[in-house]
PDB file of N, CA and C in Angstrom:
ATOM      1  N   UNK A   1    -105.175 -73.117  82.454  1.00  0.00           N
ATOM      2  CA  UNK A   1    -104.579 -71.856  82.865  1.00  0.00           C
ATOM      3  C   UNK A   1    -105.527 -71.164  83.845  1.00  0.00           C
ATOM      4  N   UNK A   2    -105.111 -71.440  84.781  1.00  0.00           N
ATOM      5  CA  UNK A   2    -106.162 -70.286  86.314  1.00  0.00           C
ATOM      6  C   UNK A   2    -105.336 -69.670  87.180  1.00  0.00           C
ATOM      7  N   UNK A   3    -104.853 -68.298  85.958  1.00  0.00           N
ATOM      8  CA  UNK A   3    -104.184 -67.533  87.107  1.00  0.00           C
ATOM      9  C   UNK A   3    -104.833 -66.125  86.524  1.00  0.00           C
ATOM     10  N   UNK A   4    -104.072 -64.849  86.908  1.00  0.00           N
ATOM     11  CA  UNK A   4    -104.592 -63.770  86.509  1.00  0.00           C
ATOM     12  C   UNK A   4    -104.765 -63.327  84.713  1.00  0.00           C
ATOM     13  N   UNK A   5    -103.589 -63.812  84.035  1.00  0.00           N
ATOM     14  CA  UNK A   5    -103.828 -64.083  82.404  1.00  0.00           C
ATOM     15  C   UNK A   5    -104.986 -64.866  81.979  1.00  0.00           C
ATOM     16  N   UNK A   6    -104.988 -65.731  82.525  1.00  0.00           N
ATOM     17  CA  UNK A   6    -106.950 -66.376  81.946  1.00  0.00           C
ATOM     18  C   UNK A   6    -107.892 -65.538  82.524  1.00  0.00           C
ATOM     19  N   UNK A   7    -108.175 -64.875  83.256  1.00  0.00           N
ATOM     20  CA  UNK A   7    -108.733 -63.854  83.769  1.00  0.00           C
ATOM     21  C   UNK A   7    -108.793 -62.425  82.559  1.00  0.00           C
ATOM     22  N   UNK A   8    -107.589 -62.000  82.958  1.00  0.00           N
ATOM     23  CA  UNK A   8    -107.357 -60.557  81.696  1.00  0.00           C
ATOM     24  C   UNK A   8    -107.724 -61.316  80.199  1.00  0.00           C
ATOM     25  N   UNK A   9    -107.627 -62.508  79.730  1.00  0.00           N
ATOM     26  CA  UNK A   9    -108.314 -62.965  78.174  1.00  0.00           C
ATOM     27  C   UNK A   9    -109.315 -63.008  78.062  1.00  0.00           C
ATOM     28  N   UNK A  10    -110.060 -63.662  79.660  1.00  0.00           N
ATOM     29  CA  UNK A  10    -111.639 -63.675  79.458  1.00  0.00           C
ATOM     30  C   UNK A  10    -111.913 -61.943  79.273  1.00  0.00           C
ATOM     31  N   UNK A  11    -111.402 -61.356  80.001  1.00  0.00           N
ATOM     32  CA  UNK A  11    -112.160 -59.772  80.195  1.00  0.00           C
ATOM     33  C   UNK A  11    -111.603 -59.053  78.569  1.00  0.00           C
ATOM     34  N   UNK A  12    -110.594 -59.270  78.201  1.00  0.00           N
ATOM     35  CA  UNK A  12    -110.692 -58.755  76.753  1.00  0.00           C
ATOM     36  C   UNK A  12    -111.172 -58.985  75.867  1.00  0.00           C
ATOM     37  N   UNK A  13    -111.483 -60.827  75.743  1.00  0.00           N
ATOM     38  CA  UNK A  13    -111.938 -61.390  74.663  1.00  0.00           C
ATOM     39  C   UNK A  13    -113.853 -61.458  75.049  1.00  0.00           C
ATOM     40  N   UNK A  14    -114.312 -61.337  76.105  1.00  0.00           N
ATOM     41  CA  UNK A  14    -115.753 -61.690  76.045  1.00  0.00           C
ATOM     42  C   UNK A  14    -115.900 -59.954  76.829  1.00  0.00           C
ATOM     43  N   UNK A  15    -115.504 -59.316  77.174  1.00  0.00           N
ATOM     44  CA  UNK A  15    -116.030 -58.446  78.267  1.00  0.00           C
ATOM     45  C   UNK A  15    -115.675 -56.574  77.241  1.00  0.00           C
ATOM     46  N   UNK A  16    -114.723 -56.723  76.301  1.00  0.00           N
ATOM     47  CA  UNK A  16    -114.217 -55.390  75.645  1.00  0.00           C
ATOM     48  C   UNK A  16    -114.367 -55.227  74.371  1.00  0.00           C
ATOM     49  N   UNK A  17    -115.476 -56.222  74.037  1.00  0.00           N
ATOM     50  CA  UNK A  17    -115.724 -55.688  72.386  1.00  0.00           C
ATOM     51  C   UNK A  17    -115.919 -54.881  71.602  1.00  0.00           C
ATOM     52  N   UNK A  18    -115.516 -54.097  71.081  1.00  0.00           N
ATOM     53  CA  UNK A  18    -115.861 -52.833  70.518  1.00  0.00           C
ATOM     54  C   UNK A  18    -115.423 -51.803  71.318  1.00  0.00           C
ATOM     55  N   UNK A  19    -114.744 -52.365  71.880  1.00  0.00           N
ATOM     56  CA  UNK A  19    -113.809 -51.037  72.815  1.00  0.00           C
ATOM     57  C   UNK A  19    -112.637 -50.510  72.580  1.00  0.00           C
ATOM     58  N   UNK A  20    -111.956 -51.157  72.118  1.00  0.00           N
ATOM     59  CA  UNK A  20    -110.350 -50.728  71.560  1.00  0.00           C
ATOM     60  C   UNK A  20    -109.830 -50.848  72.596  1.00  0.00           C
ATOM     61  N   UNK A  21    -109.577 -52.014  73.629  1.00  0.00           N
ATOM     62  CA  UNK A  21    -109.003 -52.272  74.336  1.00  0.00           C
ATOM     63  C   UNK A  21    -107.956 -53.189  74.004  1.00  0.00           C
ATOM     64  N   UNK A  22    -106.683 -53.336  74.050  1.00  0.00           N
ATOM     65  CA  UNK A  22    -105.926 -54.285  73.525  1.00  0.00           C
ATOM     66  C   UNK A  22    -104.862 -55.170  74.652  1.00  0.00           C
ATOM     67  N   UNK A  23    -104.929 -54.071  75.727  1.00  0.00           N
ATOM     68  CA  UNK A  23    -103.660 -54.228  77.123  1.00  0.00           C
ATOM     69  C   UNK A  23    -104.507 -54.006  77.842  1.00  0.00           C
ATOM     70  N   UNK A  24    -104.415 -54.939  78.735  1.00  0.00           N
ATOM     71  CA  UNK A  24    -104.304 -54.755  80.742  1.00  0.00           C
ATOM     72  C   UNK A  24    -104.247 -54.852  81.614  1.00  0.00           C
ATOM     73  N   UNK A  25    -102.892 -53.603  82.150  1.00  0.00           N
ATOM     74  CA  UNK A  25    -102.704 -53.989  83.274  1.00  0.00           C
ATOM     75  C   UNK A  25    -103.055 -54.358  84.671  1.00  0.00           C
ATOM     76  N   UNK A  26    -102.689 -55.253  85.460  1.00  0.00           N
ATOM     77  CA  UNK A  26    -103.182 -55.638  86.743  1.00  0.00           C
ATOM     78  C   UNK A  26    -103.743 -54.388  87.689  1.00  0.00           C
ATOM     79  N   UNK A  27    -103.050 -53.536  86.999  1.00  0.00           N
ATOM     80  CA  UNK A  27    -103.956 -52.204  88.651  1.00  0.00           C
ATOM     81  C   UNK A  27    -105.219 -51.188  87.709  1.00  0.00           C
ATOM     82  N   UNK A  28    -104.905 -51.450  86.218  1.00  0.00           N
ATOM     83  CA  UNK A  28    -105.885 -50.364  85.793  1.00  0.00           C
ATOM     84  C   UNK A  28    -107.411 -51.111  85.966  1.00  0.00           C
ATOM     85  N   UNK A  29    -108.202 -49.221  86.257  1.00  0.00           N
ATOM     86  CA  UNK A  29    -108.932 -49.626  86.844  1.00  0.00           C
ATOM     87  C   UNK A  29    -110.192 -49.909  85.983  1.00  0.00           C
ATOM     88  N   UNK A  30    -110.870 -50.743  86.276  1.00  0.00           N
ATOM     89  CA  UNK A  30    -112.199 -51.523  85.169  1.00  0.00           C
ATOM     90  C   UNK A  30    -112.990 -51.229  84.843  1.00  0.00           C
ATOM     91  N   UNK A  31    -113.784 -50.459  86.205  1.00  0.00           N
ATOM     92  CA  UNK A  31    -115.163 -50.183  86.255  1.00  0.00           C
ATOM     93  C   UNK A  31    -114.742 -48.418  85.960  1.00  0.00           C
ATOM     94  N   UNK A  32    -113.869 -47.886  85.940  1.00  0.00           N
ATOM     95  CA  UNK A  32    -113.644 -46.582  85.759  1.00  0.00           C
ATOM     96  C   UNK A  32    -113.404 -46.103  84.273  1.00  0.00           C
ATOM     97  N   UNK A  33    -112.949 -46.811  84.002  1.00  0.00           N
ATOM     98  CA  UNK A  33    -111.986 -47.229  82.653  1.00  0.00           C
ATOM     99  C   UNK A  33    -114.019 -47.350  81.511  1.00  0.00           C
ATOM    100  N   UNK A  34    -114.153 -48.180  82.116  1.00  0.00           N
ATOM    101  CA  UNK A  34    -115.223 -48.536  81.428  1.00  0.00           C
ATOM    102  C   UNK A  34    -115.657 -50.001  80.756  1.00  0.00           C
ATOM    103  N   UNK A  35    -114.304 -50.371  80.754  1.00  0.00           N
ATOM    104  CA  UNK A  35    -114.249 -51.875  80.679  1.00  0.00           C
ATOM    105  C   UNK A  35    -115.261 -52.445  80.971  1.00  0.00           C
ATOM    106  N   UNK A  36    -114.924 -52.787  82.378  1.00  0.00           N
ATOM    107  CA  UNK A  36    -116.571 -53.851  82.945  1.00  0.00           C
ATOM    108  C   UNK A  36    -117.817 -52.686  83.518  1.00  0.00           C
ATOM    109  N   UNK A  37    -118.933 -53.382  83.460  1.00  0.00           N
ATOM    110  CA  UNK A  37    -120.211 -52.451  83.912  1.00  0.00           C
ATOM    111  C   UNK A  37    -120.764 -53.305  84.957  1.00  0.00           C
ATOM    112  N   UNK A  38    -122.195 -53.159  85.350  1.00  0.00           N
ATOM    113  CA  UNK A  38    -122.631 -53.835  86.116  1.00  0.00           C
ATOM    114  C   UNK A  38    -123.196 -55.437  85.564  1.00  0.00           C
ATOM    115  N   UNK A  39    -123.120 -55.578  83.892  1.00  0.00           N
ATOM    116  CA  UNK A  39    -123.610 -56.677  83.334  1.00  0.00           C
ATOM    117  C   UNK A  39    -122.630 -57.505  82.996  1.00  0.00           C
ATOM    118  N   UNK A  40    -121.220 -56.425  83.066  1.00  0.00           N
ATOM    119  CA  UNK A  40    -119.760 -57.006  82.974  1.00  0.00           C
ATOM    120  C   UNK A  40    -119.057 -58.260  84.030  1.00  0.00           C
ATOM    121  N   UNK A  41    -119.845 -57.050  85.654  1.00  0.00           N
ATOM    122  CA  UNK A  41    -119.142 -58.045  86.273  1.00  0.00           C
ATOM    123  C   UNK A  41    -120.193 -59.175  86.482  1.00  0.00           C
ATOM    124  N   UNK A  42    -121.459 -59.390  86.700  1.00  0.00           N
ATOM    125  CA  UNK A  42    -122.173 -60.448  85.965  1.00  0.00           C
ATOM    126  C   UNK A  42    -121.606 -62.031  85.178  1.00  0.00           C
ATOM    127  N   UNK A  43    -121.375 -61.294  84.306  1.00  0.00           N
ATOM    128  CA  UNK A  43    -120.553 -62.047  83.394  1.00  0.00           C
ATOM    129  C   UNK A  43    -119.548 -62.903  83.881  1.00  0.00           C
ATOM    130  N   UNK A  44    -118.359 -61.576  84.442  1.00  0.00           N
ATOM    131  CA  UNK A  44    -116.830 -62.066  84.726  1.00  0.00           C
ATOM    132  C   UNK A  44    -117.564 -63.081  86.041  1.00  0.00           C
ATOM    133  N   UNK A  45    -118.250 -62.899  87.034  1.00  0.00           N
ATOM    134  CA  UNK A  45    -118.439 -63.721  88.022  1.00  0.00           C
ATOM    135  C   UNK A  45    -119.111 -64.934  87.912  1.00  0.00           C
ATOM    136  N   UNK A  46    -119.960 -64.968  86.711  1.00  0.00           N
ATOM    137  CA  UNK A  46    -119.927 -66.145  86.219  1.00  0.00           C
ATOM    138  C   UNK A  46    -118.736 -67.148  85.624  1.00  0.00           C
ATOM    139  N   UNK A  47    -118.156 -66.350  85.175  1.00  0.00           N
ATOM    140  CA  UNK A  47    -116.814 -66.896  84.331  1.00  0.00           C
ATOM    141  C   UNK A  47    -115.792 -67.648  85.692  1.00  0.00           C
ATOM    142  N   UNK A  48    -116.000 -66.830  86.282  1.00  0.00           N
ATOM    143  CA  UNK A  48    -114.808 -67.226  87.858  1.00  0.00           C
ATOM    144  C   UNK A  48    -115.564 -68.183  88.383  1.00  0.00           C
ATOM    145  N   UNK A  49    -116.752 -68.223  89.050  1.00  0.00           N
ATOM    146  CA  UNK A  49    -117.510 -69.126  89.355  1.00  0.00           C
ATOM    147  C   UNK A  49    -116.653 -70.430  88.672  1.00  0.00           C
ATOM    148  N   UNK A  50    -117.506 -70.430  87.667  1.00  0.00           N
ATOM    149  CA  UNK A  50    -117.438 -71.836  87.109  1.00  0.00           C
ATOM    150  C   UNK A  50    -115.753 -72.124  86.518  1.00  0.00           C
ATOM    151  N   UNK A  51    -114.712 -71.293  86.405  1.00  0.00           N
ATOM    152  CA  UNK A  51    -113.313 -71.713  85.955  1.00  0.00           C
ATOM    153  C   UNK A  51    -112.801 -71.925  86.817  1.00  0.00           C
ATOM    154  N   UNK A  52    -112.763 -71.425  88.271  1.00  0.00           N
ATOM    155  CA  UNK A  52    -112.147 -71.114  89.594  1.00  0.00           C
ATOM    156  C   UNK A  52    -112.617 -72.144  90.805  1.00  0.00           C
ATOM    157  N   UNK A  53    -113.737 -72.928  90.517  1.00  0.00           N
ATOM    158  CA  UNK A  53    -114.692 -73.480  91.257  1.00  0.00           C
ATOM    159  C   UNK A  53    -114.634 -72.982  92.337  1.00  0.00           C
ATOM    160  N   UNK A  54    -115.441 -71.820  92.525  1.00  0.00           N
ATOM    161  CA  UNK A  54    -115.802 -71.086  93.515  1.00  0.00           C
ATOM    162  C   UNK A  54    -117.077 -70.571  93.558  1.00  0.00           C
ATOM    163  N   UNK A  55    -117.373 -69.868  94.661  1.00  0.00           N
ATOM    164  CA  UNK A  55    -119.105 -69.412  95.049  1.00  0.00           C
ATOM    165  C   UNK A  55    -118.540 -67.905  95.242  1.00  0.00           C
ATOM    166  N   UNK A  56    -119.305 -67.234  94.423  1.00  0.00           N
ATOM    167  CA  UNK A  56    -118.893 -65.766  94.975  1.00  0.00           C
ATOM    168  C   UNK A  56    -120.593 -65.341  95.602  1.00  0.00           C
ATOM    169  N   UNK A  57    -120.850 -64.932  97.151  1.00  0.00           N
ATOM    170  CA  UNK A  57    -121.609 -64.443  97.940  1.00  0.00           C
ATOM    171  C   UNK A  57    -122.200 -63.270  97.061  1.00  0.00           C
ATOM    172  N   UNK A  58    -123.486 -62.946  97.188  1.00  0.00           N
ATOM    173  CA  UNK A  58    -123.973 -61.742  97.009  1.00  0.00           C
ATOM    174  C   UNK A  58    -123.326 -60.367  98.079  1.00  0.00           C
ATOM    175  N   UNK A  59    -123.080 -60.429  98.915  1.00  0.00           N
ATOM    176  CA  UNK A  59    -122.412 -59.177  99.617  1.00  0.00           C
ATOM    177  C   UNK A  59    -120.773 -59.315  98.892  1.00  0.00           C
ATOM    178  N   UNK A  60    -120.312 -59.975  98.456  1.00  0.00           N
ATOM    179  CA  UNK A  60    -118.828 -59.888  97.645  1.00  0.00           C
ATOM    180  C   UNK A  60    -119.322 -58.871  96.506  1.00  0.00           C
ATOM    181  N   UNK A  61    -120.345 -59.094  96.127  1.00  0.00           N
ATOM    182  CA  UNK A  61    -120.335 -58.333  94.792  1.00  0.00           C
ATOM    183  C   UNK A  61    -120.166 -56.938  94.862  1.00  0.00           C
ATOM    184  N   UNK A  62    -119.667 -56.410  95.432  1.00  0.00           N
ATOM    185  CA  UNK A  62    -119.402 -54.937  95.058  1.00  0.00           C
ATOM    186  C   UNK A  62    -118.413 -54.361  94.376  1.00  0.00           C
ATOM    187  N   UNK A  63    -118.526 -53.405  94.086  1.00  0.00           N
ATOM    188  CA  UNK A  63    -117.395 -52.474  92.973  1.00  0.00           C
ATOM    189  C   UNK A  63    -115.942 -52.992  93.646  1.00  0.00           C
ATOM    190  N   UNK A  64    -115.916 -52.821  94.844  1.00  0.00           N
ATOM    191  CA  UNK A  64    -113.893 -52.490  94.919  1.00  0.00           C
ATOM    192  C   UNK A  64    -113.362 -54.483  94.825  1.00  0.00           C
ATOM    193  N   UNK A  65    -113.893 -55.520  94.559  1.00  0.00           N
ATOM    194  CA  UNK A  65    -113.762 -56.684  94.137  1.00  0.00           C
ATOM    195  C   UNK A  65    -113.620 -56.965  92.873  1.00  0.00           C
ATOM    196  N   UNK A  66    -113.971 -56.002  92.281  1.00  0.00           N
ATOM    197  CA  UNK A  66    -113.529 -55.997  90.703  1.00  0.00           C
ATOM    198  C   UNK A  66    -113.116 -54.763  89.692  1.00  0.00           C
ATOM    199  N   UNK A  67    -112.358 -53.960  90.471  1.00  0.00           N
ATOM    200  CA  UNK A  67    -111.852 -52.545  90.017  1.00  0.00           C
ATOM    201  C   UNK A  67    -110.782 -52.955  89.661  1.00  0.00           C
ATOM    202  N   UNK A  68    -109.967 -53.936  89.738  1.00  0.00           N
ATOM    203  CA  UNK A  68    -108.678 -54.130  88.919  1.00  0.00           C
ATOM    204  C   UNK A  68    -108.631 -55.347  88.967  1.00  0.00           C
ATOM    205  N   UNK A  69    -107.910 -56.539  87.915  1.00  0.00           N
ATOM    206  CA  UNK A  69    -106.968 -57.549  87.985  1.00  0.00           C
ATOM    207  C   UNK A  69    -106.552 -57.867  89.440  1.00  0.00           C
ATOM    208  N   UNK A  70    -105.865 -57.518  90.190  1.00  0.00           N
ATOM    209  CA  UNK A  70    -105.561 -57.654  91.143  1.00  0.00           C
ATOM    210  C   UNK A  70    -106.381 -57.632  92.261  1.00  0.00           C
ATOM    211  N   UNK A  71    -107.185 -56.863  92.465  1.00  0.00           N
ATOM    212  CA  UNK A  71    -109.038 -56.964  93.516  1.00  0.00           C
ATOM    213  C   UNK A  71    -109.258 -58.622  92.564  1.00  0.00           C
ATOM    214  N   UNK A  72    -109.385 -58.755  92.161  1.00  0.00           N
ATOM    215  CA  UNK A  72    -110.297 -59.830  91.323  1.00  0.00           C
ATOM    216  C   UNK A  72    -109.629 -61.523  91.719  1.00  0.00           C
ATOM    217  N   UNK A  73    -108.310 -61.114  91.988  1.00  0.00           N
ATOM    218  CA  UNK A  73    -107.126 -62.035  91.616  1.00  0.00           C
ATOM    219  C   UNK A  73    -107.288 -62.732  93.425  1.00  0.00           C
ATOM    220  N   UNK A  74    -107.309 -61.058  94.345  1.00  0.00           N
ATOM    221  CA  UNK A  74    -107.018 -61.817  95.661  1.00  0.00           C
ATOM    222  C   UNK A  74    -108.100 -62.251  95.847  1.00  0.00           C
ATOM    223  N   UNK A  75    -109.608 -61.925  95.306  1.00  0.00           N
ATOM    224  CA  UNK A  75    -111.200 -61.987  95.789  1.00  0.00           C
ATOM    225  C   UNK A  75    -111.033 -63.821  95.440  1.00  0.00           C
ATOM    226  N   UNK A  76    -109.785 -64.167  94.401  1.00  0.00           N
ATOM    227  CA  UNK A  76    -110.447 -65.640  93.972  1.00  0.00           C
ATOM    228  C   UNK A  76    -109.449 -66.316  94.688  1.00  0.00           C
ATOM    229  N   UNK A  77    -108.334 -65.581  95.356  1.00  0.00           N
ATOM    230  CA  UNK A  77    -107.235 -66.865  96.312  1.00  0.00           C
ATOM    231  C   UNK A  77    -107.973 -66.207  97.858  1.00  0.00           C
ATOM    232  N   UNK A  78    -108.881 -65.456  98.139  1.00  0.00           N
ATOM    233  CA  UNK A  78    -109.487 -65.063  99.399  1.00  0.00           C
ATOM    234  C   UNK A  78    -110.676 -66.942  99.599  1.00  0.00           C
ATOM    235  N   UNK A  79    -111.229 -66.864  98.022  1.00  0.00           N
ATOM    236  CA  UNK A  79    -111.910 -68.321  98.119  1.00  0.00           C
ATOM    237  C   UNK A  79    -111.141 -69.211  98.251  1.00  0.00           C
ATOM    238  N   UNK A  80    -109.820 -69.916  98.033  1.00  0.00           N
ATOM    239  CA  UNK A  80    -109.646 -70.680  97.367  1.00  0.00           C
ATOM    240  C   UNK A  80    -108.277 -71.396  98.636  1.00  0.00           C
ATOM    241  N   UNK A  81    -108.527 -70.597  99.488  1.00  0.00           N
ATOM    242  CA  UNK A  81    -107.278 -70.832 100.766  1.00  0.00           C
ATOM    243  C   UNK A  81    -107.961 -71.608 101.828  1.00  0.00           C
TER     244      UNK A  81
END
């Protein structure tokens, strides 16, 4: 499964523990929300890396690449075209 749902499981199941997060949607936002942090997206870009077989650049890494499902979704078909 490598679409945006294996994505939103990784971020609920490894990234929202103890959060009472249960839903989410493609536009809410992550880093606002509180969801992901800076060790979050860490994480998630490891996770994409290696599920997505992709290289994410150090200048990609900024906030608006991973503020929603959808930033996250085109950042991995922006690699993958």
């Amino acid at each position: 499964m490598k679409d945006k749902t294996a994505i939103k499981e990784f971020i609920k199941k490894d990234l929202t523990r103890g959060k009472g997060i249960s839903d989410l949607g493609d536009t809410d936002n992550l880093i606002e929300s509180g969801i992901i942090d800076s060790l979050g997206i860490q994480l998630l870009v490891s996770y994409l890396e290696k599920n997505f077989s992709i290289t994410i650049a150090d200048d990609e890494l900024m906030p608006d690449n991973f503020e929603t499902i959808d930033a996250i979704w085109a950042l991995i078909n922006s690699k993958t075209k």
